[in-house]
N, C-alpha and C. Protein backbone atom coordinates (compact mmCIF):
# COMPACT_ATOMS: atom_id res chain seq x y z
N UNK A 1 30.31 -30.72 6.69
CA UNK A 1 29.79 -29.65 7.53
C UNK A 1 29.55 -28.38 6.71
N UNK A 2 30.55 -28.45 5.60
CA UNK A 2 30.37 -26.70 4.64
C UNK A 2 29.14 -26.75 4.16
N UNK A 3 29.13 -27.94 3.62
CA UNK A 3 27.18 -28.36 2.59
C UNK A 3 26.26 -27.97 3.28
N UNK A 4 26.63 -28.59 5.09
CA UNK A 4 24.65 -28.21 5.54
C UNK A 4 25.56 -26.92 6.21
N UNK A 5 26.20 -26.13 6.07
CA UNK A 5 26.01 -24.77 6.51
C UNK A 5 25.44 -23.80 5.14
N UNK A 6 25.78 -24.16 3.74
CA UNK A 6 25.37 -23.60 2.74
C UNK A 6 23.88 -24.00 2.69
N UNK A 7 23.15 -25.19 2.88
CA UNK A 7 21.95 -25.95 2.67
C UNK A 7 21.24 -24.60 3.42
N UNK A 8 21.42 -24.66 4.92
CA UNK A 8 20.77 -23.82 5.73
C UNK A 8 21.19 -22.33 5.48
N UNK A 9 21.85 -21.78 4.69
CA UNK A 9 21.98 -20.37 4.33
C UNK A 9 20.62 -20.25 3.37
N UNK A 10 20.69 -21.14 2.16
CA UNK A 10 19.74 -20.81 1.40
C UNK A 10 18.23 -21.58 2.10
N UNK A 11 18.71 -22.18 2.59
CA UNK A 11 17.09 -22.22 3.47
C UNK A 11 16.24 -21.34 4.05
N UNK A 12 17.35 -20.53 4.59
CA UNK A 12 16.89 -18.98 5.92
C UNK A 12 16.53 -17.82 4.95
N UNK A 13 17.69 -18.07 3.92
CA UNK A 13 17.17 -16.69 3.08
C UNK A 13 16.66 -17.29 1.94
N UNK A 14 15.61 -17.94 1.81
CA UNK A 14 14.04 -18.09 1.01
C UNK A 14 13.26 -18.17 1.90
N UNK A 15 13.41 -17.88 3.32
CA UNK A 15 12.11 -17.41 4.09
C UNK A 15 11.33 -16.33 4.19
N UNK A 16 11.67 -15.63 3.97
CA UNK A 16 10.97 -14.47 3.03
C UNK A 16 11.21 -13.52 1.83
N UNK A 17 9.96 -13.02 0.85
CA UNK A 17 10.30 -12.68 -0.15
C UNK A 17 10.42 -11.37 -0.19
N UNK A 18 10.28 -10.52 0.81
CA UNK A 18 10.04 -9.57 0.61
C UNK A 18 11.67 -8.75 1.07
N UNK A 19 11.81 -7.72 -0.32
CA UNK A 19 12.93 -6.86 -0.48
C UNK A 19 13.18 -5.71 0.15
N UNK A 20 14.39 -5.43 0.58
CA UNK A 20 14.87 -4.03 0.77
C UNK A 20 14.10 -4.38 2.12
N UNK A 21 14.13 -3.01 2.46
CA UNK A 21 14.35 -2.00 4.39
C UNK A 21 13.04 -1.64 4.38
N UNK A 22 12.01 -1.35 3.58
CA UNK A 22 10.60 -0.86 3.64
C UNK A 22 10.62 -1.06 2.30
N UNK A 23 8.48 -1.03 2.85
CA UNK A 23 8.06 -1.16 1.78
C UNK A 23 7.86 -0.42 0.49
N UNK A 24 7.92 -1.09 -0.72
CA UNK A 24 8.00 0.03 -2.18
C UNK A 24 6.51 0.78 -2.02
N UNK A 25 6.59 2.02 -2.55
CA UNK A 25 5.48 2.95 -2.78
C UNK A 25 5.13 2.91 -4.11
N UNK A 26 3.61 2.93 -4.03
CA UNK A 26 2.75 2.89 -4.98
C UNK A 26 3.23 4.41 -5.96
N UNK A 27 2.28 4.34 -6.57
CA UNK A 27 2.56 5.60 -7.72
C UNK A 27 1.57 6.28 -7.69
N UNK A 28 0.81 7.36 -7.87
CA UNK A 28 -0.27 7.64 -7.89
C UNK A 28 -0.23 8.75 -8.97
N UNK A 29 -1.37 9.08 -9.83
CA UNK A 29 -1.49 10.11 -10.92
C UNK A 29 -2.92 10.44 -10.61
N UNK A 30 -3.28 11.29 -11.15
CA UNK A 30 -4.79 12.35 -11.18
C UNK A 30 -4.40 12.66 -13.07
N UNK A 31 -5.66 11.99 -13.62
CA UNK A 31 -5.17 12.16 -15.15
C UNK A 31 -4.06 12.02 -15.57
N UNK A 32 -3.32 10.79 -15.14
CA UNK A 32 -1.82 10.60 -15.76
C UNK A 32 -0.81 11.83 -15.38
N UNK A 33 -1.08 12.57 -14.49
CA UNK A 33 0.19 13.19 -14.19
C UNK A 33 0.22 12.92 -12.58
N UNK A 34 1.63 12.91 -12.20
CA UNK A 34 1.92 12.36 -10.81
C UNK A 34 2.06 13.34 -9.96
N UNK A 35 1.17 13.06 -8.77
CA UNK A 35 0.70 13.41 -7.49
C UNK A 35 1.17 13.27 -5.98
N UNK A 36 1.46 13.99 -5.18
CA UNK A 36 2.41 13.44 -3.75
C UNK A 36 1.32 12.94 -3.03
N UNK A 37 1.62 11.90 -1.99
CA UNK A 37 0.49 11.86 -1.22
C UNK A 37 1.63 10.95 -0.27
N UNK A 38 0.58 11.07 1.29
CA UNK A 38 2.05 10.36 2.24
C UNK A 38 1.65 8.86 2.35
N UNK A 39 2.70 8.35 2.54
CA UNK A 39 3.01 6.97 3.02
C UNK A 39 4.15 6.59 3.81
N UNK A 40 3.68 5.82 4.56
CA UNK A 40 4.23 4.98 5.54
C UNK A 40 4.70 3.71 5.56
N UNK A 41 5.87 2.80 5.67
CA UNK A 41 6.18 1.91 6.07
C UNK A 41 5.45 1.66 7.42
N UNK A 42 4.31 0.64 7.75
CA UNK A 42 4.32 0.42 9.61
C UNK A 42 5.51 -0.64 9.64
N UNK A 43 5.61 -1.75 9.01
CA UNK A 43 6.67 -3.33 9.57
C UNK A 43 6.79 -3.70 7.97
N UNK A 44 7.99 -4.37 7.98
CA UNK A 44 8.24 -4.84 6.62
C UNK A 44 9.31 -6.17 7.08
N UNK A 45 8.95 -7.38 6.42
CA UNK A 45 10.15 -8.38 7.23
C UNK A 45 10.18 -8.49 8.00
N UNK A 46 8.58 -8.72 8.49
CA UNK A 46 9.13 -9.17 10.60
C UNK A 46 7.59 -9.59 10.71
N UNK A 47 7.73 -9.94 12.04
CA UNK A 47 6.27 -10.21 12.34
C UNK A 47 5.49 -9.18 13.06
N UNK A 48 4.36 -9.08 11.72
CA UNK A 48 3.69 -7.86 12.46
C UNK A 48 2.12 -8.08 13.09
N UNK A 49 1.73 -7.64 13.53
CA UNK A 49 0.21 -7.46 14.22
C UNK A 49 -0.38 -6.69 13.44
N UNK A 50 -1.66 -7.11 13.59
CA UNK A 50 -2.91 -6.67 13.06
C UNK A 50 -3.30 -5.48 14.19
N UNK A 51 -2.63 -4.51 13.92
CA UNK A 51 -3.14 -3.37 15.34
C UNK A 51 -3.17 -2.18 14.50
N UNK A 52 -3.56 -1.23 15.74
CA UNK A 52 -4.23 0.48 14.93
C UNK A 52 -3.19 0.70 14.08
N UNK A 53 -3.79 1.59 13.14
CA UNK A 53 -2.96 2.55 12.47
C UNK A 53 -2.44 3.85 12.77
N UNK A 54 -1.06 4.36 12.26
CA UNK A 54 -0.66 5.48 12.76
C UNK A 54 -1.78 6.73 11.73
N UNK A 55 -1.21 7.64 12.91
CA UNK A 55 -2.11 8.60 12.17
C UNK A 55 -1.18 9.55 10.90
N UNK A 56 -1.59 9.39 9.46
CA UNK A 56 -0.99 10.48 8.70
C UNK A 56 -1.80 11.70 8.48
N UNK A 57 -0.91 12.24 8.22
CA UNK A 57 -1.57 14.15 7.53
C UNK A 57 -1.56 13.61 6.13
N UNK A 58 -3.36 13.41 5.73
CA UNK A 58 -2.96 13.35 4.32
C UNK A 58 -2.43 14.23 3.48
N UNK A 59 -2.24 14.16 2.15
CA UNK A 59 -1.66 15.17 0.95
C UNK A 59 -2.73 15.78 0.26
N UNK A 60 -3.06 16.94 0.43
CA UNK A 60 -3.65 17.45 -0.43
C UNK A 60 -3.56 17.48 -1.52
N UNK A 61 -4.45 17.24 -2.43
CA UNK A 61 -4.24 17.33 -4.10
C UNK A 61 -5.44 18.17 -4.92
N UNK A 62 -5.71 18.86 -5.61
CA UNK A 62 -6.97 19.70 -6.18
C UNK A 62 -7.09 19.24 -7.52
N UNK A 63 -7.85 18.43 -7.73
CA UNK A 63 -8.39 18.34 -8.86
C UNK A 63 -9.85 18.45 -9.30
N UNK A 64 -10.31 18.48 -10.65
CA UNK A 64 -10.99 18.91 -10.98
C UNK A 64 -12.43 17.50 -10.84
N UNK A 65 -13.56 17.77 -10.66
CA UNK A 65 -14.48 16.70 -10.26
C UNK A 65 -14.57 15.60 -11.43
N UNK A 66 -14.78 14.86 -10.80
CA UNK A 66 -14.93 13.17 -12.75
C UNK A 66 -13.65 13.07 -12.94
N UNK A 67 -12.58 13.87 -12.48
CA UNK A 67 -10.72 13.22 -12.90
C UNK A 67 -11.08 11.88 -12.30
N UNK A 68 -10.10 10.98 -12.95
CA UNK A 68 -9.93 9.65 -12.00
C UNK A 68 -8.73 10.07 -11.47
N UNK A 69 -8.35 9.50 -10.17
CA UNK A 69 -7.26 9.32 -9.35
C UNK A 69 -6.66 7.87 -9.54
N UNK A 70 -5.38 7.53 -10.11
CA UNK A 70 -5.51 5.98 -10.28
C UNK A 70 -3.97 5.42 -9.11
N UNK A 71 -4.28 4.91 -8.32
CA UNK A 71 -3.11 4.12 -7.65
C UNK A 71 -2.38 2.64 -8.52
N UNK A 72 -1.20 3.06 -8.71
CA UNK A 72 -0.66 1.56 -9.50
C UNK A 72 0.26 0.91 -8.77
N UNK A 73 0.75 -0.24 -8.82
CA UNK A 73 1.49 -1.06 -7.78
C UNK A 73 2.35 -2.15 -8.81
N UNK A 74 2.73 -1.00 -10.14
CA UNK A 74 3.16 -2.09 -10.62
C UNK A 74 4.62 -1.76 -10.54
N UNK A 75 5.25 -1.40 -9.75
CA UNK A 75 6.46 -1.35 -9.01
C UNK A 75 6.95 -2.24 -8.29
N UNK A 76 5.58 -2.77 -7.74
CA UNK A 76 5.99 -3.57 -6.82
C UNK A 76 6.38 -5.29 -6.95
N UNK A 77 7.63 -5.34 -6.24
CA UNK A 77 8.04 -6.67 -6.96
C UNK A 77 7.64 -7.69 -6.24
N UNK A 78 7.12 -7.25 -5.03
CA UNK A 78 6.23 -8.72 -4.27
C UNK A 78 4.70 -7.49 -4.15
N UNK A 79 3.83 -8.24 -4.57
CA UNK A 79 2.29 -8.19 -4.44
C UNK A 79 1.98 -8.16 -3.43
N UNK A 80 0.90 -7.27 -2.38
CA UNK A 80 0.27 -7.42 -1.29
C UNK A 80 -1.11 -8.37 -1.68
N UNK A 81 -1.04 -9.06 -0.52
CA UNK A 81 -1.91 -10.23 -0.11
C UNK A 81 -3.53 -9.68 -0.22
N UNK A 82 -3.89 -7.89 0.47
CA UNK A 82 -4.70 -7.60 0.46
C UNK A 82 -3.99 -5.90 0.49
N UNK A 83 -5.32 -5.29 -0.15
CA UNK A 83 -5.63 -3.90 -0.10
C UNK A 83 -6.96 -3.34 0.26
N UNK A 84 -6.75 -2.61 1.30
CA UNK A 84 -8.07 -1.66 1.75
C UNK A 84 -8.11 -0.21 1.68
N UNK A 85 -9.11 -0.53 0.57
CA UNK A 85 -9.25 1.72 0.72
C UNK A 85 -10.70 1.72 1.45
N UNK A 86 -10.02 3.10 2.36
CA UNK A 86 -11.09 3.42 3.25
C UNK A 86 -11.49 4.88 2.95
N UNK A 87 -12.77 5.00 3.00
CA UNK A 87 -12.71 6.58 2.28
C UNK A 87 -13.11 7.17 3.78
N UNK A 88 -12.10 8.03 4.28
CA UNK A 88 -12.32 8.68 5.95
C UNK A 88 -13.30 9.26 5.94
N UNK A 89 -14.27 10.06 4.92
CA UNK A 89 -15.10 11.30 5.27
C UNK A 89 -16.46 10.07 5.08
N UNK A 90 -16.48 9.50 4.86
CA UNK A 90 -18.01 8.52 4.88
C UNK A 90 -17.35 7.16 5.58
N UNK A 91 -16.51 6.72 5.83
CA UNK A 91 -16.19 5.68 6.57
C UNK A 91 -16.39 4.28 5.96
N UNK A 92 -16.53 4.07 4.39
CA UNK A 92 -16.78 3.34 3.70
C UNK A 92 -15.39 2.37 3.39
N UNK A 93 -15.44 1.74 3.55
CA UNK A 93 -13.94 0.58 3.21
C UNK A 93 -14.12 -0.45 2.41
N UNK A 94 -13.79 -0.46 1.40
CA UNK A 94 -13.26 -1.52 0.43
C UNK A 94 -12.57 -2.47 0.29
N UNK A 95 -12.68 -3.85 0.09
CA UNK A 95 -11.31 -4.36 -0.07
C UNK A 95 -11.19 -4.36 -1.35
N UNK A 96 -10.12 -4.15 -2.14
CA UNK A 96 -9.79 -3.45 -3.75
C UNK A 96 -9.06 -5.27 -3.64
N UNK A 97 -9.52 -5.84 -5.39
CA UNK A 97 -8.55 -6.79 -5.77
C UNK A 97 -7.31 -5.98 -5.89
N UNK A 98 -6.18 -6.79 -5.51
CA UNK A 98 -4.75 -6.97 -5.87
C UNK A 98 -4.14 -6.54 -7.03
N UNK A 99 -5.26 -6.23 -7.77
CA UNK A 99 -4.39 -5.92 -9.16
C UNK A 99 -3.35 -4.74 -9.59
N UNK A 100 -3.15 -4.56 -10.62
CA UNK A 100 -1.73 -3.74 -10.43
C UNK A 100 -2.17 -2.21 -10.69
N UNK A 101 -3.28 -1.95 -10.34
CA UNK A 101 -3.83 -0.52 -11.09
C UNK A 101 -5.23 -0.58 -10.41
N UNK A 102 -5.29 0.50 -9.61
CA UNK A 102 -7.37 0.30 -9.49
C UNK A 102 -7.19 2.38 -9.40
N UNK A 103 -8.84 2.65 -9.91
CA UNK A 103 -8.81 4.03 -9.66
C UNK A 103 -9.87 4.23 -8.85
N UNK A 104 -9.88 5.26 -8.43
CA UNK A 104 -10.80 6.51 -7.64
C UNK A 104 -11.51 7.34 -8.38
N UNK A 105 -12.49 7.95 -8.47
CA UNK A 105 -13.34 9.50 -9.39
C UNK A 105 -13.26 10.25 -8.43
N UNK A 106 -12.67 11.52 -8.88
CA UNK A 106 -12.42 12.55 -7.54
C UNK A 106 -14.00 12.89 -7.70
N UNK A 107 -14.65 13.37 -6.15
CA UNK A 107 -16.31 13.68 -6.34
C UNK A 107 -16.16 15.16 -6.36
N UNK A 108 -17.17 15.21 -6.19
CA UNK A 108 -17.85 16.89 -6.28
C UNK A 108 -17.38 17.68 -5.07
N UNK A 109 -17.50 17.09 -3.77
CA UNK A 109 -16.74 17.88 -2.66
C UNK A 109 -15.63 17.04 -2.36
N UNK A 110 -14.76 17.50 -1.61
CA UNK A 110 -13.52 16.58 -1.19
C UNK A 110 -13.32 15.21 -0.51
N UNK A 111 -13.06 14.64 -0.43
CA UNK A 111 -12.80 13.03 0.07
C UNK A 111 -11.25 13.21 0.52
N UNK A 112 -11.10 12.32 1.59
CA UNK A 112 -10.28 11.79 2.28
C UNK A 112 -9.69 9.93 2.26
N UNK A 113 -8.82 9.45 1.77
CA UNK A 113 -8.64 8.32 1.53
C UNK A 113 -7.71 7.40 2.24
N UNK A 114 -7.79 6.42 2.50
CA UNK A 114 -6.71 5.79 3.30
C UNK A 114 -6.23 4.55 2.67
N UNK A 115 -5.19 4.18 2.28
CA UNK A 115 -5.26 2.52 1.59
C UNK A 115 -4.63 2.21 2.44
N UNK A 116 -4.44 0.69 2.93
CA UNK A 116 -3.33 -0.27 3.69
C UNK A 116 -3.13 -1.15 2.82
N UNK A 117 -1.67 -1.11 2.97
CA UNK A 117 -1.11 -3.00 2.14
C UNK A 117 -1.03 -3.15 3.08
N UNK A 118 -1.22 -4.89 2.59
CA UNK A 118 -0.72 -5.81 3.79
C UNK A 118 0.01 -7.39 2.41
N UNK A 119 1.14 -7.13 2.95
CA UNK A 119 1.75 -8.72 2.51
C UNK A 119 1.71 -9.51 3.76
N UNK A 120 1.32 -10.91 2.82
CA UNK A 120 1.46 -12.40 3.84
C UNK A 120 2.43 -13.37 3.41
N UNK A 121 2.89 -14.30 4.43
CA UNK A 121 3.17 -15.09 3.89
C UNK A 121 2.73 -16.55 3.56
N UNK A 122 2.93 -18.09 3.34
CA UNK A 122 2.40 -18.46 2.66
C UNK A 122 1.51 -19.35 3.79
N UNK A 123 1.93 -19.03 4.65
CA UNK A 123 0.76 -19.51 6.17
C UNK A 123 -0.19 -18.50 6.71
N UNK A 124 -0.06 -17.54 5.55
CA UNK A 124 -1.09 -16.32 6.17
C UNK A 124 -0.65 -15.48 7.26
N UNK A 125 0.67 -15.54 7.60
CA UNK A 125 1.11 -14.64 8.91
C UNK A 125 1.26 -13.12 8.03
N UNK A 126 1.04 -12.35 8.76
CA UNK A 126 1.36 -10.64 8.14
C UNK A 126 2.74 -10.28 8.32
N UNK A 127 3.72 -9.91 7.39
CA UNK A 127 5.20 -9.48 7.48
C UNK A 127 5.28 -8.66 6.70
N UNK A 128 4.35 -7.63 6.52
CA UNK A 128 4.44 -6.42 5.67
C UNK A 128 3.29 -5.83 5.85
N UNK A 129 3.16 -4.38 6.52
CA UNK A 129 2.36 -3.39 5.97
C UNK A 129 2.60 -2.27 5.66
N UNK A 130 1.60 -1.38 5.08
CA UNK A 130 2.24 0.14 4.82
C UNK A 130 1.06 0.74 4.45
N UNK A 131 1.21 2.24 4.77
CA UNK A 131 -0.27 3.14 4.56
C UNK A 131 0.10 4.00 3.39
N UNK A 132 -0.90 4.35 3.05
CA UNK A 132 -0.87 5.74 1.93
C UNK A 132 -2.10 6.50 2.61
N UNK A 133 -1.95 7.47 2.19
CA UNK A 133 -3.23 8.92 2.62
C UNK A 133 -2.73 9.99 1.72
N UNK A 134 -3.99 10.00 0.86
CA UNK A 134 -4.35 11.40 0.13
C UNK A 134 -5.81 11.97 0.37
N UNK A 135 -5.67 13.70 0.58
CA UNK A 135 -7.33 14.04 0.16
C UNK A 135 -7.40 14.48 -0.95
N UNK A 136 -8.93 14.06 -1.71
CA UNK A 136 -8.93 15.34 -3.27
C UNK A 136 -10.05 16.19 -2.54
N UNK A 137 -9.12 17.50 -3.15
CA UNK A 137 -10.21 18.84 -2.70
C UNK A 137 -10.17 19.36 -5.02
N UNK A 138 -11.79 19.74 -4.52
CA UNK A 138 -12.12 19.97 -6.18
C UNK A 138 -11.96 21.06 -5.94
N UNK A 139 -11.23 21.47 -7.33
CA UNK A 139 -10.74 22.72 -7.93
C UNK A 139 -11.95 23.87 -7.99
């Protein structure tokens, strides 16, 4: 009886990979120096829905026009399944590959940005999302 109570311990906990109480935050720099911008845990480890997003106050940041803005995710010890940057002031949305680094060019007037992770698991159900929001206003 001890065996299949240990069997089924490690059974339950390799059902999901994903660590800790919320999700890890990205990093973000404007020319290699680091930048605040907000983020949100929505669900982490559970089953979540594909529903609206909360609303954040993005972070203002001022940089100068042609800086790149670069988001990195190489913190992160489980990978999101998908990433979407949405740029709010033109309504343009991206889906960005997965990779561990993608950038932005701050433009000439200000932009507003939105990314969502989303982790899956290996049936495609969603058990992780989380927002970021920054604006660049040029210097």
């Amino acid at each position: 009886m001890k065996r299949w109570m240990i069997v089924m311990l490690i059974i339950l906990s390799g059902c999901s990979y994903l660590d800790g109480k919320q999700a890890p935050e990205p990093y973000f720099t404007i020319d290699g120096k680091e930048k605040p911008f907000a983020y949100q845990t929505i669900c982490w480890n559970q089953g979540c829905k594909r529903k609206g997003l909360p609303d954040l106050s993005p972070q203002v940041v001022s940089a100068a026009p042609g800086s790149t803005a670069a988001v990195s995710l190489q913190y992160f010890r489980a990978k999101p399944a998908s990433v979407y940057l949405r740029n709010m002031k033109t309504g343009e949305e991206l889906h960005v590959q997965t990779a561990k680094l993608f950038y932005v060019t701050v433009p000439k007037q200000g932009s507003h940005y939105r990314i969502e992770f989303v982790w899956e698991d290996v049936k495609g159900n969603i058990i992780g999302r989380s927002l970021m929001e920054f604006a660049l206003q040029p210097k």
